[in-house]
C-alpha atoms as a PDB file:
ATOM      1  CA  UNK A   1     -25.593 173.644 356.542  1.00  0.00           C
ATOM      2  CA  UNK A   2     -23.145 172.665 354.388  1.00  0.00           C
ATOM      3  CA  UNK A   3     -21.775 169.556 353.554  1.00  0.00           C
ATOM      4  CA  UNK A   4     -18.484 168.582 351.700  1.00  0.00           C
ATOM      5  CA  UNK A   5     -18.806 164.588 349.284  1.00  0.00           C
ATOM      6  CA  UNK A   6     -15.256 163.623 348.504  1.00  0.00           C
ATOM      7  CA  UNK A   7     -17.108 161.546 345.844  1.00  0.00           C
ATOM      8  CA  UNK A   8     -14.720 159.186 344.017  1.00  0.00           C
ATOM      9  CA  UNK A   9     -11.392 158.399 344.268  1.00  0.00           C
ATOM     10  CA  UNK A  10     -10.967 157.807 340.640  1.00  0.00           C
ATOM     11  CA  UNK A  11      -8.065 160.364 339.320  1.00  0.00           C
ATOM     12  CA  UNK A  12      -6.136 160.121 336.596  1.00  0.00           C
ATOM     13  CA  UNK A  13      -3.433 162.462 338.256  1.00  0.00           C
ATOM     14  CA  UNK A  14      -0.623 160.963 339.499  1.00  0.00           C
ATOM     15  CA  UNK A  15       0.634 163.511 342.438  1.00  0.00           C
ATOM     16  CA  UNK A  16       3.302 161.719 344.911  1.00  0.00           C
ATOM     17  CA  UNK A  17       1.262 163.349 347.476  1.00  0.00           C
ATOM     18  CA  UNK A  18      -2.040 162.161 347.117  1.00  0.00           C
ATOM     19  CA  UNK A  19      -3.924 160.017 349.653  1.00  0.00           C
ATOM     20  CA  UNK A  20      -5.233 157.379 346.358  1.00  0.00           C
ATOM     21  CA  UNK A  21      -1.284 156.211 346.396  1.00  0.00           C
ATOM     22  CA  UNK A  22      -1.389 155.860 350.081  1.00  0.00           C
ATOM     23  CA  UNK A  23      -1.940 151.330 350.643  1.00  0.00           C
ATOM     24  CA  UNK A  24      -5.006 152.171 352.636  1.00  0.00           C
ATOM     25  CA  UNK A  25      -7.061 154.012 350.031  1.00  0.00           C
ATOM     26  CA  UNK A  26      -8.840 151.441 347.984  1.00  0.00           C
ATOM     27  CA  UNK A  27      -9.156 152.444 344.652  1.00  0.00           C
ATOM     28  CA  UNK A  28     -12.642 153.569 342.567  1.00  0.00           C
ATOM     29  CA  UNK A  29     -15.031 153.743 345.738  1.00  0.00           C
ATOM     30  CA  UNK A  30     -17.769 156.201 345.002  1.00  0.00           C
ATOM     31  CA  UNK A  31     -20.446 157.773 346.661  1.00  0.00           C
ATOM     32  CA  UNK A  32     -23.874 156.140 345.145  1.00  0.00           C
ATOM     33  CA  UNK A  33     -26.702 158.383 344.279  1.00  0.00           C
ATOM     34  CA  UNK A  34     -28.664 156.567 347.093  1.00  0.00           C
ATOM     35  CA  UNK A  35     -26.363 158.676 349.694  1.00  0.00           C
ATOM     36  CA  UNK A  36     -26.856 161.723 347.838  1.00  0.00           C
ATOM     37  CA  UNK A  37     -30.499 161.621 347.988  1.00  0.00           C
ATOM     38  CA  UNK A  38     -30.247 161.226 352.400  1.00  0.00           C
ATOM     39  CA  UNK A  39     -28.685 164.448 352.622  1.00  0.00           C
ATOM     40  CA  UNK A  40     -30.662 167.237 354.124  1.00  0.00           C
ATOM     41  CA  UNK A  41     -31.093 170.353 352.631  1.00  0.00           C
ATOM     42  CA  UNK A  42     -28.009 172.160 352.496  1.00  0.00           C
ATOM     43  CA  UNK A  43     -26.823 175.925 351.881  1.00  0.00           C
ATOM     44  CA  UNK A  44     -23.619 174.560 350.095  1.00  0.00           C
ATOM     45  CA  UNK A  45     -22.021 171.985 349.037  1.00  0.00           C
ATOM     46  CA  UNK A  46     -18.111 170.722 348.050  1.00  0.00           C
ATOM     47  CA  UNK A  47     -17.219 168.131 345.829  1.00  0.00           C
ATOM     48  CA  UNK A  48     -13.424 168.475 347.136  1.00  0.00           C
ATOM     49  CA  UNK A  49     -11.808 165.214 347.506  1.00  0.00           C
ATOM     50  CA  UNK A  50      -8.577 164.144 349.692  1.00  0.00           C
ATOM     51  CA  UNK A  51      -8.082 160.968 347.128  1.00  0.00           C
ATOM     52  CA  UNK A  52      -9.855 161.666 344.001  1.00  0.00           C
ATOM     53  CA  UNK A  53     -11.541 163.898 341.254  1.00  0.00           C
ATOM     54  CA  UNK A  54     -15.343 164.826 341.104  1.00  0.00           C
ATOM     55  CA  UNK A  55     -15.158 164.930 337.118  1.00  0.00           C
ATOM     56  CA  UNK A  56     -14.727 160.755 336.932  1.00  0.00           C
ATOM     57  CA  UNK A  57     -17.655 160.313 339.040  1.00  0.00           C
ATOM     58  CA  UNK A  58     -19.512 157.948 336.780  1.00  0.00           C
ATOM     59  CA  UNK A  59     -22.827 159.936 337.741  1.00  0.00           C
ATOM     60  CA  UNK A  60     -21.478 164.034 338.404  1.00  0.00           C
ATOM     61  CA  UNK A  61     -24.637 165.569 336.485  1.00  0.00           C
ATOM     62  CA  UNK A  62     -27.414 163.258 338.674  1.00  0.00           C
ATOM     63  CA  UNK A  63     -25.852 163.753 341.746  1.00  0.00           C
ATOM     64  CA  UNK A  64     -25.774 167.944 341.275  1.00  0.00           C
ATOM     65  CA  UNK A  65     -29.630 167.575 340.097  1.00  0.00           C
ATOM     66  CA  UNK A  66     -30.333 165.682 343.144  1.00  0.00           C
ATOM     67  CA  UNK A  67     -28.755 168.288 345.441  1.00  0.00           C
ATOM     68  CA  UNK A  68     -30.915 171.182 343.166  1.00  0.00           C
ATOM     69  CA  UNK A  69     -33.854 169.340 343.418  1.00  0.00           C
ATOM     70  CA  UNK A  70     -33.267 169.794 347.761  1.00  0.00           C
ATOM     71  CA  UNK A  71     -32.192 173.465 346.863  1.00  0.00           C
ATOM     72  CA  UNK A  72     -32.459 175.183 343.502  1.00  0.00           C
ATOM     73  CA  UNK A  73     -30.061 177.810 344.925  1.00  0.00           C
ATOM     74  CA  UNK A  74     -27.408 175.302 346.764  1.00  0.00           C
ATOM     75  CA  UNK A  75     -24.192 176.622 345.828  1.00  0.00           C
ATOM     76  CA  UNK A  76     -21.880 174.204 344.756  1.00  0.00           C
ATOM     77  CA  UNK A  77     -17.988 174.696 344.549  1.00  0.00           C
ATOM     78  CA  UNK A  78     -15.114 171.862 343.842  1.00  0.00           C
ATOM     79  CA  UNK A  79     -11.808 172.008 342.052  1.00  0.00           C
ATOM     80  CA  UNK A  80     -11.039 169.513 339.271  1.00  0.00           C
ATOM     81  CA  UNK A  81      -7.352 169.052 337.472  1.00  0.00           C
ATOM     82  CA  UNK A  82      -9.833 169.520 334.082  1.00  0.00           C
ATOM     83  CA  UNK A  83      -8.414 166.871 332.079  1.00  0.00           C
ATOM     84  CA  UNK A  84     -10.918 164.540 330.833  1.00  0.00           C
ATOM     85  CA  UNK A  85     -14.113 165.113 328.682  1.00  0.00           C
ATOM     86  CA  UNK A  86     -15.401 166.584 325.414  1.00  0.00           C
ATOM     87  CA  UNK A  87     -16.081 169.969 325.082  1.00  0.00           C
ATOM     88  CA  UNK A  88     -20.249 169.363 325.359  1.00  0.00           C
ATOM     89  CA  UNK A  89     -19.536 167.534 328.615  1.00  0.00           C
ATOM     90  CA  UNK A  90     -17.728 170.855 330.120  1.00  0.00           C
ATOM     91  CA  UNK A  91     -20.530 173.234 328.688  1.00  0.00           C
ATOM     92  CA  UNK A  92     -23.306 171.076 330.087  1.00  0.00           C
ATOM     93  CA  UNK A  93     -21.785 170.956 333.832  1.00  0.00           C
ATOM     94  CA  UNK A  94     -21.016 174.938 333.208  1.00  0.00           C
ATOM     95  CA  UNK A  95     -25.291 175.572 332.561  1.00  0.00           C
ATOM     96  CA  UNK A  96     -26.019 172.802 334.661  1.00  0.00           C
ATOM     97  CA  UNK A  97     -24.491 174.521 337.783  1.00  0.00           C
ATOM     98  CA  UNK A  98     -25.031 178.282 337.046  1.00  0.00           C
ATOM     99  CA  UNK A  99     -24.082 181.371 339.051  1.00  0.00           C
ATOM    100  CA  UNK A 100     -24.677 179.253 342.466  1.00  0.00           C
ATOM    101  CA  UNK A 101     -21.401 177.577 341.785  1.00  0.00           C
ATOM    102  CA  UNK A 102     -17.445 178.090 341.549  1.00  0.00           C
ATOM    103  CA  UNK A 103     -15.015 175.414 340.126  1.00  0.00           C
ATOM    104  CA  UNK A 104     -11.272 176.077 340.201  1.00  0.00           C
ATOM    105  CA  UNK A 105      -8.873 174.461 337.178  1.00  0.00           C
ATOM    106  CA  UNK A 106      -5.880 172.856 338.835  1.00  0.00           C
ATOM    107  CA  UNK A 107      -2.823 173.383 336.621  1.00  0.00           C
ATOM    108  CA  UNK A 108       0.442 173.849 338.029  1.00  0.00           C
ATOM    109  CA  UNK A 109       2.848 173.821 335.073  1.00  0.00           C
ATOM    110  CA  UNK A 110       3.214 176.070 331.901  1.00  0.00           C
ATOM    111  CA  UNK A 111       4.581 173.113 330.110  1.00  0.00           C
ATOM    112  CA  UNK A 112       3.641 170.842 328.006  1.00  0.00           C
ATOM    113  CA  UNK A 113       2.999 168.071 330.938  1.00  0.00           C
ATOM    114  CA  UNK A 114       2.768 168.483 334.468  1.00  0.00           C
ATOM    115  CA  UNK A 115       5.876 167.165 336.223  1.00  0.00           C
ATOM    116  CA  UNK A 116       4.068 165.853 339.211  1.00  0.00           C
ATOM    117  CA  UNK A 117       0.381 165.557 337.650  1.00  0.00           C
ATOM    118  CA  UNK A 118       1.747 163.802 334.997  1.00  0.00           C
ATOM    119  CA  UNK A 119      -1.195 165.622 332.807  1.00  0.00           C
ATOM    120  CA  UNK A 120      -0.923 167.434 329.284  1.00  0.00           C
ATOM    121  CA  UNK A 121      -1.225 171.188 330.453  1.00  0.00           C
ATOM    122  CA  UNK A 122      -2.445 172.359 326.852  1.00  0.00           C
ATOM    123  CA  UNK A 123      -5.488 170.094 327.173  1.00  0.00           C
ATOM    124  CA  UNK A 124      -6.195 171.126 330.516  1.00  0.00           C
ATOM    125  CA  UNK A 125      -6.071 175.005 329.261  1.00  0.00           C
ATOM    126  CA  UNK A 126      -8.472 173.942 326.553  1.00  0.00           C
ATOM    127  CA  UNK A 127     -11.260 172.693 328.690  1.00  0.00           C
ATOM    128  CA  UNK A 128     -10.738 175.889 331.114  1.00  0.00           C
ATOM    129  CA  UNK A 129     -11.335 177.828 328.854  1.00  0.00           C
ATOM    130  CA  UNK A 130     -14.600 175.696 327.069  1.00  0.00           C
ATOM    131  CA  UNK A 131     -16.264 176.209 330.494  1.00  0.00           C
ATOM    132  CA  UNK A 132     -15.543 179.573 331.220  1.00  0.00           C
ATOM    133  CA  UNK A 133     -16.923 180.158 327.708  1.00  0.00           C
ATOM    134  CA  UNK A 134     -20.329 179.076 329.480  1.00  0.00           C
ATOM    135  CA  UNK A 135     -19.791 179.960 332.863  1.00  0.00           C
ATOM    136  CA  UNK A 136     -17.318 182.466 334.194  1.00  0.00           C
ATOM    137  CA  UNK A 137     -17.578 181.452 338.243  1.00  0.00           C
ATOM    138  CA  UNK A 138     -14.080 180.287 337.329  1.00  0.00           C
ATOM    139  CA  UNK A 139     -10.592 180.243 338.955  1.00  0.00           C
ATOM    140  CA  UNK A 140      -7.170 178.917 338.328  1.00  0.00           C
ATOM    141  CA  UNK A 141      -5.283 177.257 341.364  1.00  0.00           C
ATOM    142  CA  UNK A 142      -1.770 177.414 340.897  1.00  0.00           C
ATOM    143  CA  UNK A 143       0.397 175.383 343.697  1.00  0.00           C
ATOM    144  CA  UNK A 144       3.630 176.881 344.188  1.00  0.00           C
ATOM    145  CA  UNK A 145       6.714 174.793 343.957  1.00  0.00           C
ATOM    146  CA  UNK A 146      10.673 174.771 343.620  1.00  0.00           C
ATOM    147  CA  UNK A 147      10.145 173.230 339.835  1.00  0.00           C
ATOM    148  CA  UNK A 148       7.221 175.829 338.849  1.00  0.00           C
ATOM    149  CA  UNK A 149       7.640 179.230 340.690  1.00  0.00           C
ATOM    150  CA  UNK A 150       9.487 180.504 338.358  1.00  0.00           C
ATOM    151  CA  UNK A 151       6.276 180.455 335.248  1.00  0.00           C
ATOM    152  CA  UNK A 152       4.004 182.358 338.242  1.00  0.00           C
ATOM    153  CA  UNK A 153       4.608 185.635 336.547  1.00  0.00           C
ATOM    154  CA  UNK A 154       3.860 183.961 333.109  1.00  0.00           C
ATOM    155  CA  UNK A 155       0.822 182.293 334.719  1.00  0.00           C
ATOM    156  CA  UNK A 156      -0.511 185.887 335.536  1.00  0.00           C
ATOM    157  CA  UNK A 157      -0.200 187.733 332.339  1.00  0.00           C
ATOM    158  CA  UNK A 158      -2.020 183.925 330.796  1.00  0.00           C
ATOM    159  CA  UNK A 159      -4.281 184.093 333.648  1.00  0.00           C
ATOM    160  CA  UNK A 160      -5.551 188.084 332.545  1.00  0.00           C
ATOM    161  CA  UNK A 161      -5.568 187.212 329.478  1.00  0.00           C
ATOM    162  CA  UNK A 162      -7.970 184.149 329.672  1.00  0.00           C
ATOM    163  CA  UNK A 163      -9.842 186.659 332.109  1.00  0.00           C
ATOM    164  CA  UNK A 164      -9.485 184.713 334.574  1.00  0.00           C
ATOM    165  CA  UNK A 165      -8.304 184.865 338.433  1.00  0.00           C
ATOM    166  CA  UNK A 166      -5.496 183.057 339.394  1.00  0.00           C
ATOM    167  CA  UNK A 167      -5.095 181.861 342.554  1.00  0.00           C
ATOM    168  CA  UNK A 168      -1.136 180.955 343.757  1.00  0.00           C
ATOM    169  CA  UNK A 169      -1.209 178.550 346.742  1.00  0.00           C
ATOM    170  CA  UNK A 170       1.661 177.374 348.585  1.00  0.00           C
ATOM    171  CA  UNK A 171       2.309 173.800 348.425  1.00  0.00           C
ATOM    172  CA  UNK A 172       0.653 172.124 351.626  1.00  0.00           C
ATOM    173  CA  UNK A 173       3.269 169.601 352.751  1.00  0.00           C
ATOM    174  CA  UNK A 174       4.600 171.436 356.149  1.00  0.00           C
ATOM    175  CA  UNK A 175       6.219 170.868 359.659  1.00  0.00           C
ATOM    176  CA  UNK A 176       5.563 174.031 361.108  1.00  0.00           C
ATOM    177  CA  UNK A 177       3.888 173.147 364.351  1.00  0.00           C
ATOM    178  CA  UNK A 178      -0.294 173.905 364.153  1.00  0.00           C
ATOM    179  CA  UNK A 179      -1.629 176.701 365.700  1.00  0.00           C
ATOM    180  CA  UNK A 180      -4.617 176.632 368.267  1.00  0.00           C
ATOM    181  CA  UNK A 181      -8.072 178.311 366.860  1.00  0.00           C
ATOM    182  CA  UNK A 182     -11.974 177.425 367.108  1.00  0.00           C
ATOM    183  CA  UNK A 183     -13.018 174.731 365.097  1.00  0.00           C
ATOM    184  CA  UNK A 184     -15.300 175.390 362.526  1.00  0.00           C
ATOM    185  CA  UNK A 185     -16.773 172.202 361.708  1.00  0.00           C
ATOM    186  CA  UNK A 186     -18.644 171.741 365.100  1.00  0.00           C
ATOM    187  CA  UNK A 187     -19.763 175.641 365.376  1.00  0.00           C
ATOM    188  CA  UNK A 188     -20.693 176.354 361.686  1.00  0.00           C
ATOM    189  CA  UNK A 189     -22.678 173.100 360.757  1.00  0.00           C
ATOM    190  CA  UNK A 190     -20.576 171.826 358.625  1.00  0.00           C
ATOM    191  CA  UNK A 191     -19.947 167.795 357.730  1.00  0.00           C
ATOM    192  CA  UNK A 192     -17.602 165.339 355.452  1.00  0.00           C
ATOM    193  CA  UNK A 193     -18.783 162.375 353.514  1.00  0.00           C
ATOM    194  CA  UNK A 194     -15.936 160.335 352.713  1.00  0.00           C
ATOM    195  CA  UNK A 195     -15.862 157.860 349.505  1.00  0.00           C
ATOM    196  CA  UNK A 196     -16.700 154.788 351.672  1.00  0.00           C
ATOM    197  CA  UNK A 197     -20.276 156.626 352.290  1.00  0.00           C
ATOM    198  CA  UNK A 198     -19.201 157.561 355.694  1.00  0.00           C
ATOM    199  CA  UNK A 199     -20.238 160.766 357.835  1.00  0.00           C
ATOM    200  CA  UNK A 200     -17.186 162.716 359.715  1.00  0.00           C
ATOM    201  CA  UNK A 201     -16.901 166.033 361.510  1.00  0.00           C
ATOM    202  CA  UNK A 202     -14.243 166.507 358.929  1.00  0.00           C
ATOM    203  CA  UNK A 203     -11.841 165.319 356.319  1.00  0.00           C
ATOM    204  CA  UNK A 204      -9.328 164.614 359.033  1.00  0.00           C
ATOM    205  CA  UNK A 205     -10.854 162.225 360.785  1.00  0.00           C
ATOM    206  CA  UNK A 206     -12.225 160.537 357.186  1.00  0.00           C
ATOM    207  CA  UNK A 207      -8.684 160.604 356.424  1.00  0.00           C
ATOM    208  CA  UNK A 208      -7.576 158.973 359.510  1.00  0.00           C
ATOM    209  CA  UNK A 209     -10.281 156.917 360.709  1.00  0.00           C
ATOM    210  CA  UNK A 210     -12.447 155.834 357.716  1.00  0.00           C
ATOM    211  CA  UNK A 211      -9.397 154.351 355.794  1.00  0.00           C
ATOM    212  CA  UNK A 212      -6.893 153.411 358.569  1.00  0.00           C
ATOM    213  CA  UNK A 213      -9.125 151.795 361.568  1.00  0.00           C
ATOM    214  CA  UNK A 214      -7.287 148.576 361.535  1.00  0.00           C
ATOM    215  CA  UNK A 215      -3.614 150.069 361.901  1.00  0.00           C
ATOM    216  CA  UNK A 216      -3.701 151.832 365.406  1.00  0.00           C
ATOM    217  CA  UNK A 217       0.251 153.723 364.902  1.00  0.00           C
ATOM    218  CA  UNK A 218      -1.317 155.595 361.512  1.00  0.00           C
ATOM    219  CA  UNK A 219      -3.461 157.526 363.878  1.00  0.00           C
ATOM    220  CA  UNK A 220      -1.601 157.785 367.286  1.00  0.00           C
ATOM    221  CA  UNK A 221      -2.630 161.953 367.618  1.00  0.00           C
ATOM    222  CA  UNK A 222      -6.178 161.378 368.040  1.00  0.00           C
ATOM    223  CA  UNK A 223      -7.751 160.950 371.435  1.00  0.00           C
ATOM    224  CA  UNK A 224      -7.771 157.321 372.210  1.00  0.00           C
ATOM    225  CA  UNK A 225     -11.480 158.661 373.617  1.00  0.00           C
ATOM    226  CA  UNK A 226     -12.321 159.364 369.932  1.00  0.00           C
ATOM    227  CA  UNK A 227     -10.968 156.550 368.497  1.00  0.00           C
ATOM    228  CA  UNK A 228     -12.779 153.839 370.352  1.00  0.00           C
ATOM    229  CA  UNK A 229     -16.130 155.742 369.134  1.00  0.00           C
ATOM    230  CA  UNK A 230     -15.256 155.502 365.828  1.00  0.00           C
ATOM    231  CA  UNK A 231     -15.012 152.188 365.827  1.00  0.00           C
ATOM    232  CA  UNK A 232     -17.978 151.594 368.064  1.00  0.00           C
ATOM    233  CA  UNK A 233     -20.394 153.665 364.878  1.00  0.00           C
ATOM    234  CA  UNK A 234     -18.842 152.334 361.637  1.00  0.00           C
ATOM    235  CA  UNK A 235     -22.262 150.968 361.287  1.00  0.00           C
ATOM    236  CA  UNK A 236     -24.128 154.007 362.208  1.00  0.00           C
ATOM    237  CA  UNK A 237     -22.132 156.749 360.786  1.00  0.00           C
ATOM    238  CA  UNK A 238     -22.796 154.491 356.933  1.00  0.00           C
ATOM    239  CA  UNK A 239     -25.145 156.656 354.589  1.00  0.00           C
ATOM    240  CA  UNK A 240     -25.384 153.639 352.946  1.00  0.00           C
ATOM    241  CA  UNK A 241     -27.126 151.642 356.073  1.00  0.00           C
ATOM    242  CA  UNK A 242     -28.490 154.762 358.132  1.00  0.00           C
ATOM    243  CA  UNK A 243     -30.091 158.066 357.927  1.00  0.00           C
ATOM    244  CA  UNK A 244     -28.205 161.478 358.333  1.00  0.00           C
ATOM    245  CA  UNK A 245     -29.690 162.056 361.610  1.00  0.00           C
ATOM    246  CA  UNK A 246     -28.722 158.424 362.989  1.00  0.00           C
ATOM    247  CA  UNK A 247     -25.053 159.314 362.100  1.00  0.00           C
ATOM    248  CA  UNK A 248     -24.885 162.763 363.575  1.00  0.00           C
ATOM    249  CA  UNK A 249     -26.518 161.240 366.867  1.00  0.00           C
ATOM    250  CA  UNK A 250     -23.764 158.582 367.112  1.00  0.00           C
ATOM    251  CA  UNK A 251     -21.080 158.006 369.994  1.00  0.00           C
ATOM    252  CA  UNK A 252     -18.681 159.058 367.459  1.00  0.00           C
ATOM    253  CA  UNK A 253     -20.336 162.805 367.299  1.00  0.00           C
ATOM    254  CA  UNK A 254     -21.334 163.130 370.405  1.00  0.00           C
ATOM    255  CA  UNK A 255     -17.450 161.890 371.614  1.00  0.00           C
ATOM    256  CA  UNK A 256     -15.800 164.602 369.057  1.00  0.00           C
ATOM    257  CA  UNK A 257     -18.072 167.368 370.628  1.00  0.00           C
ATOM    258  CA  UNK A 258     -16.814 166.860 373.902  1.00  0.00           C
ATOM    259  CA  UNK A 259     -13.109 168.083 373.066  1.00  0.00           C
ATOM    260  CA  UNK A 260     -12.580 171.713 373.271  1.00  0.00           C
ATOM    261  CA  UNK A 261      -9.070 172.119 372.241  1.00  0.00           C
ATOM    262  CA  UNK A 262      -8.573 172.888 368.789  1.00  0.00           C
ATOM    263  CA  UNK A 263      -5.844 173.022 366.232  1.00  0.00           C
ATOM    264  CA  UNK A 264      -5.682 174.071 362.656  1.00  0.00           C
ATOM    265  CA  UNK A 265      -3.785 171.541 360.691  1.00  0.00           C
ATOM    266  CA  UNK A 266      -2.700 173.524 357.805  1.00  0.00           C
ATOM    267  CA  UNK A 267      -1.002 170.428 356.463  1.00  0.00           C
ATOM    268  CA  UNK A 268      -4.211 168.992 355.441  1.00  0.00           C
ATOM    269  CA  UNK A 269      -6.641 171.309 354.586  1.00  0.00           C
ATOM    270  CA  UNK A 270      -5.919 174.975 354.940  1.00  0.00           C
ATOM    271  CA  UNK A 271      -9.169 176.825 355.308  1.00  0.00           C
ATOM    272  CA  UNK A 272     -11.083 174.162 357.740  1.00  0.00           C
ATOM    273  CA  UNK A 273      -9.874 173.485 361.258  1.00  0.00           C
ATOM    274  CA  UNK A 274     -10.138 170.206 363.484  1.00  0.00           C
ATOM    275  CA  UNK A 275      -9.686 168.893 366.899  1.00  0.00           C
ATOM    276  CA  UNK A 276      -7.035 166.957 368.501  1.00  0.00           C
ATOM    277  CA  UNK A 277      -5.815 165.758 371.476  1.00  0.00           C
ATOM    278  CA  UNK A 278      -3.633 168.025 373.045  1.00  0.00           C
ATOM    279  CA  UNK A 279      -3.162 166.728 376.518  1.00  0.00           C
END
């Protein structure tokens, strides 16, 4: 199994993108420790938010002993912009998680502040490298636009010599029209927790349902089938109210599985796919 908590939406980043400026993400909802201690055992586990960054989580080091006290060999990935914390704070998370981990650095800019991020790039450099000093399950996510594809080539001859891989991904925001494919969230086991403490098939639906349920138009491409389930389990897909096997045994899950068509929205989140309407 694994699971992915989007576990704060506290960010000090500023990206235009970002769902945390969206009106319908309320700001500095985390997931409590209570909800972390529900979870099954799992094989892995993400701390990849849509609105937020796991590193201002106000408890980041209980909530990964919790999950290794389920499974001393969970492996745990997330990517963090790195800008916040002293340099024992970044060596204790790097022993703390170990070889069962991976944690990519999000800097896109060479200069001296992110132009989007609105972060001090020299900073973030610094605390890359204080945890890869510790722990070298390490990458370097580099998003690929107009302003900064021209420093990609510097960012590679940085990148080798920090020792570290860098990772160039193109900039998500698309209209190409999805393609069809199986989705993996039913078939592989695999769930969401959003910051409201609530379980979805995926981060599209968290995305779409958890934070816009009372505006019908923000959410018109999802099954009206779907839709009406959601609302019927707010209360039963709530970690905070219910157990994991309540929520996963709610009209809303059993209503999502019934839906075989399947697109990829690449616009959201690249490597997982989701279902839609398509009729």
């Amino acid at each position: 199994m694994e699971i992915t908590l989007s576990l704060t939406t506290k960010c000090n980043a500023l990206c235009a993108y970002c769902e945390r400026n969206k009106e319908w993400t309320p700001d500095g909802l985390q997931i409590s420790l209570d909800v972390v201690r529900k979870l099954p055992k799992c094989d892995a586990v993400s701390f990849t938010g849509g609105a937020g960054d796991a590193i201002f989580h106000d408890d980041l080091f209980k909530v990964i002993e919790i999950l290794r006290l389920k499974n001393p060999y969970v492996h745990i990935r997330f990517s963090t912009n790195g800008s916040t914390h002293s340099c024992a704070w970044w060596e204790r998370l790097a022993l703390m998680l170990g070889k069962q981990s991976l944690v990519g650095f999000c800097i896109d800019s060479l200069d001296r502040e992110c132009p989007y991020r609105k972060l001090r790039v020299p900073e973030q450099m610094v605390r890359m490298n204080w945890y890869k000093n510790i722990n070298d399950n390490i990458y370097w996510q580099f998003i690929k636009f107009d302003h900064n594809k021209h420093q990609i080539e510097k960012a590679q001859k940085l990148a080798d010599l920090f020792r570290i891989t860098l990772i160039v991904k193109q900039n998500r925001v698309t209209t190409k029209k999805p393609k069809v494919e199986k989705c993996r969230c039913l078939d592989d086991d695999w769930y969401y927790i959003g910051e409201d403490c609530r379980l979805h098939p995926c981060c599209y639906f968290a995305i779409y349902l958890a934070f816009n349920h009372r505006e019908k138009n923000d959410h018109d491409d999802l099954n009206e089938e779907i839709h009406l389930a959601f609302l019927k389990s707010l209360d039963l897909i709530d970690l905070t109210k219910n157990d994991f096997e309540t929520a996963i045994n709610s009209p809303y899950f059993e209503t999502v599985a019934k839906y075989n068509r399947r697109v990829n929205l690449c616009q959201k989140c690249q490597p997982r796919n989701y279902i839609l309407d398509q009729q």
